[in-house]
N, C-alpha and C. Protein backbone atom coordinates (compact mmCIF):
# COMPACT_ATOMS: atom_id res chain seq x y z
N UNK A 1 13.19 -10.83 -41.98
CA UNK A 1 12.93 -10.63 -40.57
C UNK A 1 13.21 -9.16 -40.23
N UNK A 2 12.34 -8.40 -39.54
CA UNK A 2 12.37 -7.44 -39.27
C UNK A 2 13.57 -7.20 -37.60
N UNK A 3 14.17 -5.91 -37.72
CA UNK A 3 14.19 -5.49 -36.16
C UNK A 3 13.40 -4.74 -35.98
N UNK A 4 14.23 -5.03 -34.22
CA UNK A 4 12.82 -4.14 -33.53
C UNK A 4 13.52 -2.96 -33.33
N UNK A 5 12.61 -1.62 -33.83
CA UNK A 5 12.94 -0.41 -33.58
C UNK A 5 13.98 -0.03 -32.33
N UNK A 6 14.64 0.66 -32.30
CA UNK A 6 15.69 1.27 -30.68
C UNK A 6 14.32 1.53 -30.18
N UNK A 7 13.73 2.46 -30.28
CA UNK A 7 12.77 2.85 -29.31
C UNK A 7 12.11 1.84 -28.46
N UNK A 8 12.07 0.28 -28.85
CA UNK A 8 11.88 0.08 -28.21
C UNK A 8 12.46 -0.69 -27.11
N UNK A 9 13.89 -0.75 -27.55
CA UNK A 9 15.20 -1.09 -26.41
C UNK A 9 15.07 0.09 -25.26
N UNK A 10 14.95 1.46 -25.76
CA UNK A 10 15.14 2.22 -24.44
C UNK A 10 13.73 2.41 -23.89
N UNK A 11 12.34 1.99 -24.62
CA UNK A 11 11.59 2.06 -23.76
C UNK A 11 11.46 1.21 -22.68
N UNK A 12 11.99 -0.20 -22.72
CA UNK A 12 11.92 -1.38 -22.34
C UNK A 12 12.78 -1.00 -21.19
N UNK A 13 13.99 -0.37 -21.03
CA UNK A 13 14.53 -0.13 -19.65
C UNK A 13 14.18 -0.23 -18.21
N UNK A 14 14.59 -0.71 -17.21
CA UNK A 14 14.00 -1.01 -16.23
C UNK A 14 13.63 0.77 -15.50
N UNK A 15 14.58 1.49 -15.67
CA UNK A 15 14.14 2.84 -14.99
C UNK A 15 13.01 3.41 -15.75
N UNK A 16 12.49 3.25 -17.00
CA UNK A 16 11.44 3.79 -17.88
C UNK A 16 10.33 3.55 -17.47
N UNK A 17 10.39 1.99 -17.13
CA UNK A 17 9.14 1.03 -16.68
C UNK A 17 8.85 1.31 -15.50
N UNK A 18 9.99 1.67 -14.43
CA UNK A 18 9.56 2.11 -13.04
C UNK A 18 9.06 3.28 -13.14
N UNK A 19 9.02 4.48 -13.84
CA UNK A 19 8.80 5.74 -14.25
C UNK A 19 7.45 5.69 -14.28
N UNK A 20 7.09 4.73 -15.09
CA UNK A 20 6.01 4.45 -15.67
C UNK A 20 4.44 4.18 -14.58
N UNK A 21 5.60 3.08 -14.44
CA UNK A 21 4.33 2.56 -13.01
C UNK A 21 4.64 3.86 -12.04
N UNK A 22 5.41 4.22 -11.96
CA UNK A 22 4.83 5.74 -10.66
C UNK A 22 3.90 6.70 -11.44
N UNK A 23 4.12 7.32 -12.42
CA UNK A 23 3.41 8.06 -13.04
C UNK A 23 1.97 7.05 -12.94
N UNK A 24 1.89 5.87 -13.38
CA UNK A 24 0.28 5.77 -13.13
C UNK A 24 -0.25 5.78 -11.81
N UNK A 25 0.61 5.51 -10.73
CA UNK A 25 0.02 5.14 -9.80
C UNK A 25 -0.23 7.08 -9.24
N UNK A 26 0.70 7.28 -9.50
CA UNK A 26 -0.09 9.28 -9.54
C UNK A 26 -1.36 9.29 -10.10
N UNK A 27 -2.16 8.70 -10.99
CA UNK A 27 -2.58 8.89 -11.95
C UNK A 27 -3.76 8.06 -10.98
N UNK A 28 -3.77 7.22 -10.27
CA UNK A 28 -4.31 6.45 -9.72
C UNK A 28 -4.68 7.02 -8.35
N UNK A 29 -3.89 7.86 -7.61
CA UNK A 29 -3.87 8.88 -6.52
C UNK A 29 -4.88 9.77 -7.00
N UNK A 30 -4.70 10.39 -8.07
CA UNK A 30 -5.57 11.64 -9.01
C UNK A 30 -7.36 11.25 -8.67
N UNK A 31 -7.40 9.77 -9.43
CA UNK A 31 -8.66 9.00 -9.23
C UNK A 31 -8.88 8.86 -7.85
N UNK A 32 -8.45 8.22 -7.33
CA UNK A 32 -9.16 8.06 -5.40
C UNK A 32 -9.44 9.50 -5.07
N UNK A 33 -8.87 10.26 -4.99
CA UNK A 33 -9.06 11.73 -4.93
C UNK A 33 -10.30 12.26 -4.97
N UNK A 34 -10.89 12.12 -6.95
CA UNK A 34 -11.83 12.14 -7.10
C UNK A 34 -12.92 11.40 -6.14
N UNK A 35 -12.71 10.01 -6.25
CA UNK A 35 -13.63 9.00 -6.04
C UNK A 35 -14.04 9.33 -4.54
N UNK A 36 -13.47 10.16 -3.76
CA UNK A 36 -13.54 10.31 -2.88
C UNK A 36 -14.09 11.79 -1.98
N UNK A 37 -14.06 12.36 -2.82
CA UNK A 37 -14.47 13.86 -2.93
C UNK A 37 -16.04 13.09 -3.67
N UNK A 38 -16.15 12.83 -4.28
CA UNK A 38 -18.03 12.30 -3.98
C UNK A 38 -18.11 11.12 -2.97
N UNK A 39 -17.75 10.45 -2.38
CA UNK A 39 -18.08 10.04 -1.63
C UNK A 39 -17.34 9.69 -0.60
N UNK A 40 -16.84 10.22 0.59
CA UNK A 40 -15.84 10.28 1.27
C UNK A 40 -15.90 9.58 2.44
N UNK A 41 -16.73 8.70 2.69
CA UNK A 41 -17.08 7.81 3.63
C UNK A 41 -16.95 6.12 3.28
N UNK A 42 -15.91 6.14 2.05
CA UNK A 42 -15.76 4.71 1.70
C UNK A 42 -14.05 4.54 2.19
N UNK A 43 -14.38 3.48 3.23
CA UNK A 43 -12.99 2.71 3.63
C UNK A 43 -12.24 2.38 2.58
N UNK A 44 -12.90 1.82 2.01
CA UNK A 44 -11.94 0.92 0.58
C UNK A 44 -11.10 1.66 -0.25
N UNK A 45 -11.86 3.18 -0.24
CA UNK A 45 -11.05 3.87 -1.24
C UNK A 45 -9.66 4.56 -0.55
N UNK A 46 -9.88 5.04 0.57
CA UNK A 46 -8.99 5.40 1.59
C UNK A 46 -7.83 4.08 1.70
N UNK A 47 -8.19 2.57 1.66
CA UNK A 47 -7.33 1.35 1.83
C UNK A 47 -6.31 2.07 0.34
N UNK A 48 -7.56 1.72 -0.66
CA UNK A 48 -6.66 1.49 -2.04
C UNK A 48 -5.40 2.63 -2.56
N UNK A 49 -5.87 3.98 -2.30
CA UNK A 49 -5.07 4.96 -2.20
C UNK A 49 -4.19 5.09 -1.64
N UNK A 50 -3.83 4.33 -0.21
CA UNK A 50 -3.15 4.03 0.68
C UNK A 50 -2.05 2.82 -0.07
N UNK A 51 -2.54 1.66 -0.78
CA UNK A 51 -1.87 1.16 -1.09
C UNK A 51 -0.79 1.63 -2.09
N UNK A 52 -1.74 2.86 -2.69
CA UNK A 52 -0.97 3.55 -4.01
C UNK A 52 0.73 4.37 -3.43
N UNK A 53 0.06 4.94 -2.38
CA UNK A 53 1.41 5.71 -1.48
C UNK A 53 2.29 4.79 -1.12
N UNK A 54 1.51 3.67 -0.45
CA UNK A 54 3.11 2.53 0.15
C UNK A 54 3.67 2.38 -0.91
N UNK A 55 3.26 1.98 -2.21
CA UNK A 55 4.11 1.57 -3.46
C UNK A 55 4.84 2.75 -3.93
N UNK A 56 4.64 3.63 -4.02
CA UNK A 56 5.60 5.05 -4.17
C UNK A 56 6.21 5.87 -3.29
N UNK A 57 6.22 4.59 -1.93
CA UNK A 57 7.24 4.86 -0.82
C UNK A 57 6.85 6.64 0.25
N UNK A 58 5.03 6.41 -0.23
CA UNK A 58 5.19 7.78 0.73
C UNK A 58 3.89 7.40 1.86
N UNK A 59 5.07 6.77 2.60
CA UNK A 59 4.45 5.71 4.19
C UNK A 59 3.94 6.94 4.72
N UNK A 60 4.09 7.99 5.33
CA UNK A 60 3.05 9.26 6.17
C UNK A 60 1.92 9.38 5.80
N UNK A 61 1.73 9.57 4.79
CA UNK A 61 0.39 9.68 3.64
C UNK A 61 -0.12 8.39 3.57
N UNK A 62 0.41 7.41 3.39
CA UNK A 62 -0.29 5.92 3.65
C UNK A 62 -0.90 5.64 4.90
N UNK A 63 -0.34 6.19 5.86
CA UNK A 63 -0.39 6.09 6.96
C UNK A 63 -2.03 7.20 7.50
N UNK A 64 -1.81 8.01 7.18
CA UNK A 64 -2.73 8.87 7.22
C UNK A 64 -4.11 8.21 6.63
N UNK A 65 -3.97 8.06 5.50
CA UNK A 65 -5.32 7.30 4.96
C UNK A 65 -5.72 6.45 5.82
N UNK A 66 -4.83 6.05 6.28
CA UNK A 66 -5.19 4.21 6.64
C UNK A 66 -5.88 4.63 7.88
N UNK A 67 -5.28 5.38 8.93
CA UNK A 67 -5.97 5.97 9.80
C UNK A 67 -7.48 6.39 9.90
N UNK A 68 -7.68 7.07 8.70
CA UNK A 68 -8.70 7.36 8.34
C UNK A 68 -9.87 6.28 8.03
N UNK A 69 -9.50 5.34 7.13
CA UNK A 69 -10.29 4.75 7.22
C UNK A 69 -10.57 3.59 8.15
N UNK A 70 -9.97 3.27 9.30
CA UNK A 70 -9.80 2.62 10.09
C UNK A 70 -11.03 2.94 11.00
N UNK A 71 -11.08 4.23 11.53
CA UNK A 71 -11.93 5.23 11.87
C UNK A 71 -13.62 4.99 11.63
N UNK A 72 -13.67 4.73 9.72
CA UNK A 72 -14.63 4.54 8.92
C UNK A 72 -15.12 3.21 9.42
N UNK A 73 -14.51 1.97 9.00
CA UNK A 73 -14.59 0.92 9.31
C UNK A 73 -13.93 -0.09 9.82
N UNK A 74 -13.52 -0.54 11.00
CA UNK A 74 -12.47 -1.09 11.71
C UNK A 74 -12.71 -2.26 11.56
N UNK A 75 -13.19 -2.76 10.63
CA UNK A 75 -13.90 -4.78 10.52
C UNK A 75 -12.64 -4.73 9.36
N UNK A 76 -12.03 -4.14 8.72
CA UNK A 76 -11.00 -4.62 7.18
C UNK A 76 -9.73 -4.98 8.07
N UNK A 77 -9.41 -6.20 7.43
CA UNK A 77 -8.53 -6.60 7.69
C UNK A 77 -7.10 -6.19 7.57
N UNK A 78 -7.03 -5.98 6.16
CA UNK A 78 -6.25 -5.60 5.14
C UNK A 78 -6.27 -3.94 5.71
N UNK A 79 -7.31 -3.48 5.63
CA UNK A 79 -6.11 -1.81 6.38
C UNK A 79 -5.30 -2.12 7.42
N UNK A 80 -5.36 -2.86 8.58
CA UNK A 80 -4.62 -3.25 9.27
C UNK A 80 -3.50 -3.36 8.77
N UNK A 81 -3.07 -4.50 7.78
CA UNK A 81 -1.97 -4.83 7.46
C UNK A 81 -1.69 -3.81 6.89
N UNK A 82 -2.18 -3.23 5.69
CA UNK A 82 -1.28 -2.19 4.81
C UNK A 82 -0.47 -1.06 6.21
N UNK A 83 -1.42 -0.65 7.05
CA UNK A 83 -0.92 0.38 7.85
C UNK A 83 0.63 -0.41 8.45
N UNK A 84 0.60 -1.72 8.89
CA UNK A 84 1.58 -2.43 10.02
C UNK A 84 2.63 -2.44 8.59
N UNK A 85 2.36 -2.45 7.20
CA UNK A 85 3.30 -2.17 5.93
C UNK A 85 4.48 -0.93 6.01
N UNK A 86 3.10 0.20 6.45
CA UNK A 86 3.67 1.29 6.32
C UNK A 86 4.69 1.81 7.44
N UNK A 87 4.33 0.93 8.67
CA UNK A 87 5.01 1.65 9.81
C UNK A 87 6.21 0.97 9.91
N UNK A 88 6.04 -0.36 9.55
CA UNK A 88 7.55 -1.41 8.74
C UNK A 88 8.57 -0.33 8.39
N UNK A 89 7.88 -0.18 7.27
CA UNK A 89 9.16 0.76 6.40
C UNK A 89 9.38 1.50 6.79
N UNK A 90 8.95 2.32 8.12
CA UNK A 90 9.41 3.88 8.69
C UNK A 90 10.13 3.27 9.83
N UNK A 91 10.48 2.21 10.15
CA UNK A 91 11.27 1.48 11.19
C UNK A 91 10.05 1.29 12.51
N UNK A 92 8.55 1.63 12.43
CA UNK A 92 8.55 1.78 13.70
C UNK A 92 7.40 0.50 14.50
N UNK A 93 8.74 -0.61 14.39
CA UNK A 93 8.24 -1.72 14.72
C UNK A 93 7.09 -2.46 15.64
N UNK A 94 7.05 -1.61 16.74
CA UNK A 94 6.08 -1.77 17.68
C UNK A 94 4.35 -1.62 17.02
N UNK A 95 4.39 -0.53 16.51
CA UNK A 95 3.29 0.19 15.76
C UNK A 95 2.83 -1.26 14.72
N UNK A 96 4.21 -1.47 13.91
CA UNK A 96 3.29 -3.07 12.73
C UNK A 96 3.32 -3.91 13.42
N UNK A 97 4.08 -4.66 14.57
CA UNK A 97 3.48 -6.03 14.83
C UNK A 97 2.05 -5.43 15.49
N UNK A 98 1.49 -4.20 16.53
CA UNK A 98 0.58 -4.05 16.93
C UNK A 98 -0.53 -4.40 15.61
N UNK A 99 -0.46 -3.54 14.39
CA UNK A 99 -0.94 -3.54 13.37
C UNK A 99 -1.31 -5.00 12.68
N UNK A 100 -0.26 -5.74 12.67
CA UNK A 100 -0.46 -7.28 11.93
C UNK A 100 -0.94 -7.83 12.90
N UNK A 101 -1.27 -8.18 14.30
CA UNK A 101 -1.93 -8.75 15.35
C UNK A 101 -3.56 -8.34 15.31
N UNK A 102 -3.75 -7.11 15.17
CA UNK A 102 -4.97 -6.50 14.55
C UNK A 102 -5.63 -6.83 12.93
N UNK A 103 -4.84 -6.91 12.40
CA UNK A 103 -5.34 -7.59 11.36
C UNK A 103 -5.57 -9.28 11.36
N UNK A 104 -4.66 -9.72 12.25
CA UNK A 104 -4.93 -11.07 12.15
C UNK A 104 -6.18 -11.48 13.12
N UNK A 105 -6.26 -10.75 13.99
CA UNK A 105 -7.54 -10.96 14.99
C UNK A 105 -8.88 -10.58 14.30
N UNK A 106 -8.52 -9.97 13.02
CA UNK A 106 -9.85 -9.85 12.18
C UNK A 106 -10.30 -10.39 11.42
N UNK A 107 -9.18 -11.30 10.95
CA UNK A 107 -9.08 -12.33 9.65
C UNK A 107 -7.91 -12.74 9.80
N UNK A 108 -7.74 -14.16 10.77
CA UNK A 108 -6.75 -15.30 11.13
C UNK A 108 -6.10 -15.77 10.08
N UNK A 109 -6.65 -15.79 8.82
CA UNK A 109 -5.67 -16.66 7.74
C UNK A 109 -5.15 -15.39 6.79
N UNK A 110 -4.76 -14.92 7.05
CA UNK A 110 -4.20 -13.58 6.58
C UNK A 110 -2.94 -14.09 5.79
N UNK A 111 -2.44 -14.64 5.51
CA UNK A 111 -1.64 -14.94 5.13
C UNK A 111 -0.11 -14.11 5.41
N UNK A 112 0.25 -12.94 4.47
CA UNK A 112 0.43 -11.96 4.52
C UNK A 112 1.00 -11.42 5.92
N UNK A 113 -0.21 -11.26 6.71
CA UNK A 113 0.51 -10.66 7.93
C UNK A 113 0.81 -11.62 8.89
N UNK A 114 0.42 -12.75 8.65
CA UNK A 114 1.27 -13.65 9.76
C UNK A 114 2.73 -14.09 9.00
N UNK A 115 2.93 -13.75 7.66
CA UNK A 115 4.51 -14.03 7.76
C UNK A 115 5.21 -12.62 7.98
N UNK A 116 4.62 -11.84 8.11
CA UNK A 116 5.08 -10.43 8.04
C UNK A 116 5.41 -10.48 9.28
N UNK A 117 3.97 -10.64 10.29
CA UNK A 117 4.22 -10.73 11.55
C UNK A 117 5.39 -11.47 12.28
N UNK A 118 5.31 -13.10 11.58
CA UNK A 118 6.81 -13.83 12.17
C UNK A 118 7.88 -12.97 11.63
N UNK A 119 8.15 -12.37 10.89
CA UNK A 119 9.75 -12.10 10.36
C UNK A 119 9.82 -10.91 11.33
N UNK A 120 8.93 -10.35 11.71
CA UNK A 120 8.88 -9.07 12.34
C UNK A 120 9.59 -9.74 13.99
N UNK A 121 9.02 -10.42 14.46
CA UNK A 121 9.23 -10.92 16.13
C UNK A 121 10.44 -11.44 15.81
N UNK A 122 10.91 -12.31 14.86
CA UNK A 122 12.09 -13.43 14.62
C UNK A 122 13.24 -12.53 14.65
N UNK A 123 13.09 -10.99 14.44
CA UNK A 123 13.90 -10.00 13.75
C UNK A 123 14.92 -9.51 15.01
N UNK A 124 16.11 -9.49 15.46
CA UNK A 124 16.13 -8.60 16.37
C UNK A 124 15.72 -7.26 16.31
């Protein structure tokens, strides 16, 4: 029976793996970038990039996109929510329940933002 190399005990680390996934999701920022510089009139890509920032905790810049494409196309549900995500985490509560009420008035079974939404009102 073989072991398994150290390398791969310390690659396996939970801070390595988080490293990891940020570096791609940079890597993933890099791409929308592109994808977007040819064609800069797609909501979706503005959503997805947006999602890339909330996950690497940089809500202004999420926020910004989301704006943007909101602008583009105001029928997505889901920018709604990601934005009412982003303004969550910057404390500025008024802004996401407005946000998750907007998303839910666009798509009622949202799942997502109606529990987001209850924990949000339930919250003092």
């Amino acid at each position: 029976m073989s072991e398994w190399p150290r390398d791969h005990i310390r690659s396996s680390s939970p801070s390595l793996i988080l490293r990891r996934r940020g570096r791609a999701r940079e890597k993933a920022i890099a791409d929308y970038n592109r994808a977007l510089a040819l064609d800069p009139k797609r909501a979706e890509i503005y959503g997805m990039r947006a999602d890339a920032f909330i996950r690497l905790k940089r809500y202004p810049e999420a926020i910004r996109d989301l704006d943007h494409a909101i602008l583009i196309n105001p029928d997505l549900a889901n920018l709604f929510a990601y934005r009412a995500t982003a303004h969550e985490a910057l404390g500025h509560r008024e802004q996401a329940i407005n946000d998750f009420r907007a998303a839910l008035k666009r798509e009622p079974n949202l799942r997502y933002a109606q529990d987001a939404l209850r924990r949000i009102l339930e919250s003092p």
